[in-house]
Protein backbone atom coordinates (compact mmCIF):
# COMPACT_ATOMS: atom_id res chain seq x y z
CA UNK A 1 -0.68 -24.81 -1.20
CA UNK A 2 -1.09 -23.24 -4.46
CA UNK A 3 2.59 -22.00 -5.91
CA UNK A 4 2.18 -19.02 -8.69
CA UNK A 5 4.88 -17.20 -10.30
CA UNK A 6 4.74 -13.10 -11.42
CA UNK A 7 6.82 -11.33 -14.42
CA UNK A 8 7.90 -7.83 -14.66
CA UNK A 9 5.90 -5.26 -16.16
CA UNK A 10 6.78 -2.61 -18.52
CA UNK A 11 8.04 0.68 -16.48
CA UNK A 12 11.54 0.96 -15.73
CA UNK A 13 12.37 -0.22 -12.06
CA UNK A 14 11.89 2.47 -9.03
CA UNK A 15 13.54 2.91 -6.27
CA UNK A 16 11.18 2.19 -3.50
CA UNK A 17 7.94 1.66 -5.52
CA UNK A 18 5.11 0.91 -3.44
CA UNK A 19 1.35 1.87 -2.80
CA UNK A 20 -0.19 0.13 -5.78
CA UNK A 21 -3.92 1.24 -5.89
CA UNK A 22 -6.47 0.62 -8.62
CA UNK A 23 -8.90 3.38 -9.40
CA UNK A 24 -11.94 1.15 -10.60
CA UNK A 25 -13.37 4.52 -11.93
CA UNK A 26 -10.60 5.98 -14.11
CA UNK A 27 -9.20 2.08 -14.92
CA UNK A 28 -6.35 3.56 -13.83
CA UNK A 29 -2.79 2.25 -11.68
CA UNK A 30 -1.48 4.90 -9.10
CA UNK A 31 1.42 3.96 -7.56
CA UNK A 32 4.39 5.79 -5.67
CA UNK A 33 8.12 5.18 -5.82
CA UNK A 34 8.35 6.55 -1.93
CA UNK A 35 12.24 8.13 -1.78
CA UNK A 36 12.28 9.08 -5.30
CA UNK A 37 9.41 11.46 -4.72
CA UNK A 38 6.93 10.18 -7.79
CA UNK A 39 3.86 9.67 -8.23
CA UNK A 40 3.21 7.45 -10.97
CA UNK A 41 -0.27 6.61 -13.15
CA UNK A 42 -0.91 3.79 -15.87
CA UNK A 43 -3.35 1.83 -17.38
CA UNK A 44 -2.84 -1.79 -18.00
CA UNK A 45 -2.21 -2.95 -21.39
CA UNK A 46 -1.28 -6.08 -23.75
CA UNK A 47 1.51 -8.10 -23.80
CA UNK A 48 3.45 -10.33 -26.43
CA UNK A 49 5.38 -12.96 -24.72
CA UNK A 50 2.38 -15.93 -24.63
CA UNK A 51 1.83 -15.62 -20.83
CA UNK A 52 -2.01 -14.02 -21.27
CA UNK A 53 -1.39 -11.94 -18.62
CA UNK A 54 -1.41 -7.98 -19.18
CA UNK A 55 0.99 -5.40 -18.42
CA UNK A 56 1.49 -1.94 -17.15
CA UNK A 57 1.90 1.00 -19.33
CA UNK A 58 2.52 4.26 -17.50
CA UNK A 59 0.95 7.26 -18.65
CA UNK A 60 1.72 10.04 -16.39
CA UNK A 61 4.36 11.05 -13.54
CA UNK A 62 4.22 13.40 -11.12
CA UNK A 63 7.13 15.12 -8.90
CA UNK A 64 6.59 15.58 -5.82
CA UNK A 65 9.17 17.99 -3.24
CA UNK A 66 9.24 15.53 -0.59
CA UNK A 67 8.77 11.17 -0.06
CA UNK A 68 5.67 10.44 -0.80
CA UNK A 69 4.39 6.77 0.89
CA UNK A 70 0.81 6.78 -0.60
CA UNK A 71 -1.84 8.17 -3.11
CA UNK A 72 -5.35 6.85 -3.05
CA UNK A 73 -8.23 8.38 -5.41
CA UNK A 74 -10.59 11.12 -3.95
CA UNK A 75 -14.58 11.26 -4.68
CA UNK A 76 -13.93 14.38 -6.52
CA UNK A 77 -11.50 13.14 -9.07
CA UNK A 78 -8.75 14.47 -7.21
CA UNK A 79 -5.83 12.62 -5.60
CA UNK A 80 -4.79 12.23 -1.76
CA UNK A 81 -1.43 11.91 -1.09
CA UNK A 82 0.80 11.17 2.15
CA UNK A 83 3.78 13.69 0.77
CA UNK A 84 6.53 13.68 3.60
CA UNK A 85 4.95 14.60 6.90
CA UNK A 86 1.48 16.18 5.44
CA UNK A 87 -1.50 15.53 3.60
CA UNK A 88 -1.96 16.73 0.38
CA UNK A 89 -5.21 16.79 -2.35
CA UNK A 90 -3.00 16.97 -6.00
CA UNK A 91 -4.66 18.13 -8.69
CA UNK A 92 -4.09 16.05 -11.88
CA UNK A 93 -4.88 18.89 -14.15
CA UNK A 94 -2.42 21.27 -13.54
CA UNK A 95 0.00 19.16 -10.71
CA UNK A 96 -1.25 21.65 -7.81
CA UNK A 97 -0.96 20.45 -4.18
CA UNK A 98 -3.47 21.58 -1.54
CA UNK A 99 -2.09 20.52 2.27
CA UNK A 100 -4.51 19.67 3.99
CA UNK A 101 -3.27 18.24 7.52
CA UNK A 102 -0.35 18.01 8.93
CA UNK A 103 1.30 15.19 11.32
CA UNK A 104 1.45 16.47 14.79
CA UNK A 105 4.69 15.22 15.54
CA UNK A 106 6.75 15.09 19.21
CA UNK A 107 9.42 17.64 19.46
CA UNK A 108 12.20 14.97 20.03
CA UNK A 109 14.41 15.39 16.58
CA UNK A 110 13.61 12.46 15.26
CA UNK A 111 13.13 12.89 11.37
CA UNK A 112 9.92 11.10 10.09
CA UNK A 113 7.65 10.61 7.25
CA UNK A 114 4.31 9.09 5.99
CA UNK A 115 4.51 5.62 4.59
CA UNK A 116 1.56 3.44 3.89
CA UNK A 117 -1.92 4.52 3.74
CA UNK A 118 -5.81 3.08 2.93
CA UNK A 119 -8.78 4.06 3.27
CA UNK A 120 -11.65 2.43 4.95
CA UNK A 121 -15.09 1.21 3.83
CA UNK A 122 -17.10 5.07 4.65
CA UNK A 123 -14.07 6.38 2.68
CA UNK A 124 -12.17 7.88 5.43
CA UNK A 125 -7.92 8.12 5.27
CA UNK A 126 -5.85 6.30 7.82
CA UNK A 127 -2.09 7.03 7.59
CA UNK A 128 0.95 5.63 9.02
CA UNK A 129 4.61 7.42 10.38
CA UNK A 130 7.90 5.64 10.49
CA UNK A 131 11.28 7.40 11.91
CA UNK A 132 13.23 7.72 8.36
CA UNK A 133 15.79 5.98 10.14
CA UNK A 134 13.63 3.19 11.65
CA UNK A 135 13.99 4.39 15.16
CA UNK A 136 12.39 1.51 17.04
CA UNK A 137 8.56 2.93 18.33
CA UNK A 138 8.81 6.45 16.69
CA UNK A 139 5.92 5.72 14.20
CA UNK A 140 2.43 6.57 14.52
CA UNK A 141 -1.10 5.41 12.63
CA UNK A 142 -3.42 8.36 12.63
CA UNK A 143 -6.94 8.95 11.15
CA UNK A 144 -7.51 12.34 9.09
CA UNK A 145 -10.51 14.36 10.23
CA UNK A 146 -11.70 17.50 9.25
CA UNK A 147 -9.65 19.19 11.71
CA UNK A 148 -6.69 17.11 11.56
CA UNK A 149 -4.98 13.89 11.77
CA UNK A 150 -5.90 12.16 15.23
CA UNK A 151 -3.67 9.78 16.64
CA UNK A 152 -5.19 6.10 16.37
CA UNK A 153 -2.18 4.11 17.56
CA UNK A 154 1.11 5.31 19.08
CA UNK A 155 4.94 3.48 19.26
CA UNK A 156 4.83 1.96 15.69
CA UNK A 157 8.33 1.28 13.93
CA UNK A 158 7.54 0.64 10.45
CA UNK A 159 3.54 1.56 9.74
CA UNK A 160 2.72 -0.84 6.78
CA UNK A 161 -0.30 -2.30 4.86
CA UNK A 162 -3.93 -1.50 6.51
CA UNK A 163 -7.11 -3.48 4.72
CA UNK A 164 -10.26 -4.58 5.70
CA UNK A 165 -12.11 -7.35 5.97
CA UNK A 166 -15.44 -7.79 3.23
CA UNK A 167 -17.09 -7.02 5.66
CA UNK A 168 -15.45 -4.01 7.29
CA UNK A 169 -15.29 -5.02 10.89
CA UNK A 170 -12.47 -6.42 10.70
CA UNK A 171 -8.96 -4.01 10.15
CA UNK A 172 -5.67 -5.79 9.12
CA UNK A 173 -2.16 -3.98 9.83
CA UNK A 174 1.40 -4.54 9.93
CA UNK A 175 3.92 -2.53 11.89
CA UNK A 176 6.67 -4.81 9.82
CA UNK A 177 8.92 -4.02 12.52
CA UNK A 178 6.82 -7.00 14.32
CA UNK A 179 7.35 -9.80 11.97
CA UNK A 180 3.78 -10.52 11.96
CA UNK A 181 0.40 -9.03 10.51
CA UNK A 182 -2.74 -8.21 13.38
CA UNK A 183 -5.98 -7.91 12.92
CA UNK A 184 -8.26 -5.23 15.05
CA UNK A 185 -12.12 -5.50 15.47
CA UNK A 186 -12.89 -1.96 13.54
CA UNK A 187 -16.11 -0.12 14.57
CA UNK A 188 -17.20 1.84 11.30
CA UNK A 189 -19.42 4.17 12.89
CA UNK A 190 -16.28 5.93 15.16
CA UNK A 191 -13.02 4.68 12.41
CA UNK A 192 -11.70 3.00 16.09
CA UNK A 193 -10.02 -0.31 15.85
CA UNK A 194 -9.72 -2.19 19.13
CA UNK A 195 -8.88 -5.70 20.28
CA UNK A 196 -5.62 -6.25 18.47
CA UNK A 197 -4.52 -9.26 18.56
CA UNK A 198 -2.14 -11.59 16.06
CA UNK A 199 -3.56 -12.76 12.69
CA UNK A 200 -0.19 -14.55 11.46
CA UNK A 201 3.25 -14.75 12.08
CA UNK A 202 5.78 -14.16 9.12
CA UNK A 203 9.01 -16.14 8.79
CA UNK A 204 12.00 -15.75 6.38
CA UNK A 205 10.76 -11.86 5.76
CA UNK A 206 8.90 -9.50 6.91
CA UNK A 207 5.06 -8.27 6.39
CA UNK A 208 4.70 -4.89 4.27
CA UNK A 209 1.55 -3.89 1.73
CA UNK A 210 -1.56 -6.37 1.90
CA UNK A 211 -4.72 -6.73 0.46
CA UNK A 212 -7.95 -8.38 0.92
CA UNK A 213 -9.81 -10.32 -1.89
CA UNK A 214 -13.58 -11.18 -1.91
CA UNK A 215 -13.43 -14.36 -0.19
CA UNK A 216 -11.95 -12.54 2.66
CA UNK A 217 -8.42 -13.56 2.04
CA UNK A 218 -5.32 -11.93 3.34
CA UNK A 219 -2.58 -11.27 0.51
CA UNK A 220 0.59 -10.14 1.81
CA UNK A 221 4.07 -8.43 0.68
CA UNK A 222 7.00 -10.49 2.31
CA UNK A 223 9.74 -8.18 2.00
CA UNK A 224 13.10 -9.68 1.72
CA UNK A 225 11.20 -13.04 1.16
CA UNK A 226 10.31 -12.42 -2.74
CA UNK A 227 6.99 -13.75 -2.19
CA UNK A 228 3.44 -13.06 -1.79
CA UNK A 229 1.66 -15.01 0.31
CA UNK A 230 -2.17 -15.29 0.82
CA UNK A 231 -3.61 -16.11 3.90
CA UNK A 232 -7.42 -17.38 4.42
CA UNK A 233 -9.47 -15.60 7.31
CA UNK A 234 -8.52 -18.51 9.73
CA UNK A 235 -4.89 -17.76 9.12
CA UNK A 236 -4.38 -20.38 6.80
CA UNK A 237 -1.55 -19.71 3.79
CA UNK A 238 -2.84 -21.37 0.75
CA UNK A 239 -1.17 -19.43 -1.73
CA UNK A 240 2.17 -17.98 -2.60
CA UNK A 241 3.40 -16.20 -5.17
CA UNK A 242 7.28 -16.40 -6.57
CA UNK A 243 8.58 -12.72 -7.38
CA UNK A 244 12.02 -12.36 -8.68
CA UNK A 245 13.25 -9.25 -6.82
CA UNK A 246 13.96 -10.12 -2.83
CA UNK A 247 11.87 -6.75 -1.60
CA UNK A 248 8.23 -7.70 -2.66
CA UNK A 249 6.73 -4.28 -0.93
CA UNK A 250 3.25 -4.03 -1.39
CA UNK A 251 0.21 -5.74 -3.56
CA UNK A 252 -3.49 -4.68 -5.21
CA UNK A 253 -5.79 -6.02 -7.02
CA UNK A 254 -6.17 -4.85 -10.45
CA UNK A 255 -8.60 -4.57 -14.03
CA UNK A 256 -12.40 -4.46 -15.10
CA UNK A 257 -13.21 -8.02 -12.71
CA UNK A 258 -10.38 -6.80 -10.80
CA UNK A 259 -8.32 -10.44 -11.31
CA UNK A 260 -5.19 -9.35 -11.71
CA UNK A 261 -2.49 -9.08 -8.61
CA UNK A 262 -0.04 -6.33 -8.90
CA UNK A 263 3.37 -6.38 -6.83
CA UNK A 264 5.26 -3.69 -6.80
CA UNK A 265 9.44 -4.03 -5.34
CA UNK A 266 12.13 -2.49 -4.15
CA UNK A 267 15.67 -1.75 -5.51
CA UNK A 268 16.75 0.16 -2.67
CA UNK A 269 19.52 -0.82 -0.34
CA UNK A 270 20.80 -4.21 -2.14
CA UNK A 271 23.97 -4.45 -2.73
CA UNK A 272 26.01 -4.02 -6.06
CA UNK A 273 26.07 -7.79 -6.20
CA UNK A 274 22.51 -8.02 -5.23
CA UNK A 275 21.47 -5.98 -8.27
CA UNK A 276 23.34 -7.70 -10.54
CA UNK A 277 21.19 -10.88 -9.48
CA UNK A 278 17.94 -9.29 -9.05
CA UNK A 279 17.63 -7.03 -12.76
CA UNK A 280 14.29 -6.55 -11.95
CA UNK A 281 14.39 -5.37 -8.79
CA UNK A 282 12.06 -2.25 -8.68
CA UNK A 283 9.77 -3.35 -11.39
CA UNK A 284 6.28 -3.58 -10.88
CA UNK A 285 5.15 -7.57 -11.34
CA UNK A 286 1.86 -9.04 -12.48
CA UNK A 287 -0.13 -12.79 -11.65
CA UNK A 288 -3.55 -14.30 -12.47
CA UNK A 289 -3.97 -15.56 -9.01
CA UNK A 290 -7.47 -17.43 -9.50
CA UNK A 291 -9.19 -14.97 -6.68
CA UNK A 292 -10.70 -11.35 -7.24
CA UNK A 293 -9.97 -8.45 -5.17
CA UNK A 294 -12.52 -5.87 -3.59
CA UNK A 295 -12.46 -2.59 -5.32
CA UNK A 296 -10.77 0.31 -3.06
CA UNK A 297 -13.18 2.68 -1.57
CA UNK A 298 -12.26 6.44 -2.70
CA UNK A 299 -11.34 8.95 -0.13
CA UNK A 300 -13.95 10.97 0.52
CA UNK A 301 -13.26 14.45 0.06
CA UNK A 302 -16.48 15.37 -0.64
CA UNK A 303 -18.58 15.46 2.92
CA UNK A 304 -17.13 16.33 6.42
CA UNK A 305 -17.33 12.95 7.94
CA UNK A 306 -17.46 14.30 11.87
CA UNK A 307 -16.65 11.51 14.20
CA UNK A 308 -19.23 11.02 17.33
């Protein structure tokens, strides 16, 4: 087992900063801080405390009128972002937002939003719902179409990281709620997963963002765990990395070779005392973790991808 530590990054902690996603295009960071309502961009730059590694420096913010629990870069240039309970295209000239799609949501009074989101390897958007107070089953992962979001998976509690496999025939996801990331046989010509079944069990935490490296590698957010921990395609953890803030929520790969691992955490919920222990709780975190990551594939806004 390989044991790697991360440090803090520049930009002042969030307070539920998640969704890291590099834009291999722009060499730009977009991230969200999910109840604060921001949408934040950066670029990575040096650092002068002898570690090598680089660091974040953000560049521009955006407020949004609602949670947002994702961004992810568009074909066009533009942004898509889970905002709420709809789909929005921001414009990064001029802050517009565009909806787009809407969640069709049951009629029960159960407040929900969007969290995590990813897109897969033809470029088309698959978004997750959670209750907003983590009613057990009122989540929901759906795939966007041109004529709306489609429901892909009903009674999910907390809808959390979604990646692929090198390959693409393989879809990871964790409804944390489980304790434990699955893993779906993914046909890319219909965007259906099918044949879930359990790719690992998570103890002392619980599974939120994840990513997938070259190799085929697993590298998941233990929240509550303050860790990252990589699993091999067999299920095997080989790696884990030490992060100094308890709610590790999500992880990307990062840079020109794309080399870099970037964690983002939560503040959120701990305690007074908690704080006071964890002063970089909210921070985004950085690692050389000895693996590259595969670049994320860019919504595509740009043809009407019908579904057979």
């Amino acid at each position: 087992m390989q044991h790697l530590s991360a440090v803090p990054c520049g930009p002042v902690p969030g307070r539920l900063t998640e969704g890291p996603v590099w834009d291999q295009r722009s060499q730009e960071l977009l991230w969200v801080d999910i109840t604060a309502g921001l949408f934040h961009r950066g670029s990575l730059g040096t650092r002068g405390d002898g570690t090598g590694l680089p660091d974040v420096v953000r560049r521009t913010t955006l407020a949004l009128d609602s949670t947002v629990g994702a961004v992810h870069p568009c074909r066009s240039g533009a942004t898509i972002a889970a905002v709420g309970t709809s789909i929005q295209m921001l414009s990064l000239t001029d802050g517009r937002a565009e909806e787009v799609a809407t969640a069709p949501l049951p009629a029960d009074g159960i407040r929900r939003r969007f969290n995590d989101a990813g897109c897969d390897p033809r470029g088309r958007l698959l978004v997750g719902t959670m209750a907003t107070d983590v009613v057990p089953g009122a989540g929901a992962l759906y795939l966007l179409e041109p004529q709306g979001l489609r429901v892909l998976m009903e009674s999910v509690t907390v809808s959390n990281g979604l990646a692929w496999s090198p390959c693409g025939q393989l879809l990871y996801y964790a409804d944390s709620a489980t304790g434990r990331v699955d893993v779906f046989d993914y046909d890319l010509a219909t965007a259906t997963p099918s044949r879930r079944r359990p790719f690992v069990e998570v103890s002392g935490g619980v599974p939120d963002g994840l990513t997938v490296d070259r190799d085929g590698s697993l590298w998941v957010a233990i929240w509550g765990a303050g860790q990252v921990r990589a699993y091999a395609s067999d299920g095997t953890a080989h790696t884990q990395v030490s992060v100094p803030a308890s709610q590790v929520s999500s992880v990307t790969f990062a840079g020109p070779r794309l080399d870099i691992l970037i964690i983002t955490t939560a503040a959120e919920g701990l305690t007074r005392d908690e704080r006071r222990a964890q002063p970089d709780a909210g921070r985004l975190f950085v690692c050389r973790p000895g693996s590259t990551g595969l670049p994320a594939v860019p919504f595509d806004d740009l043809t009407r991808q019908e579904i057979p």
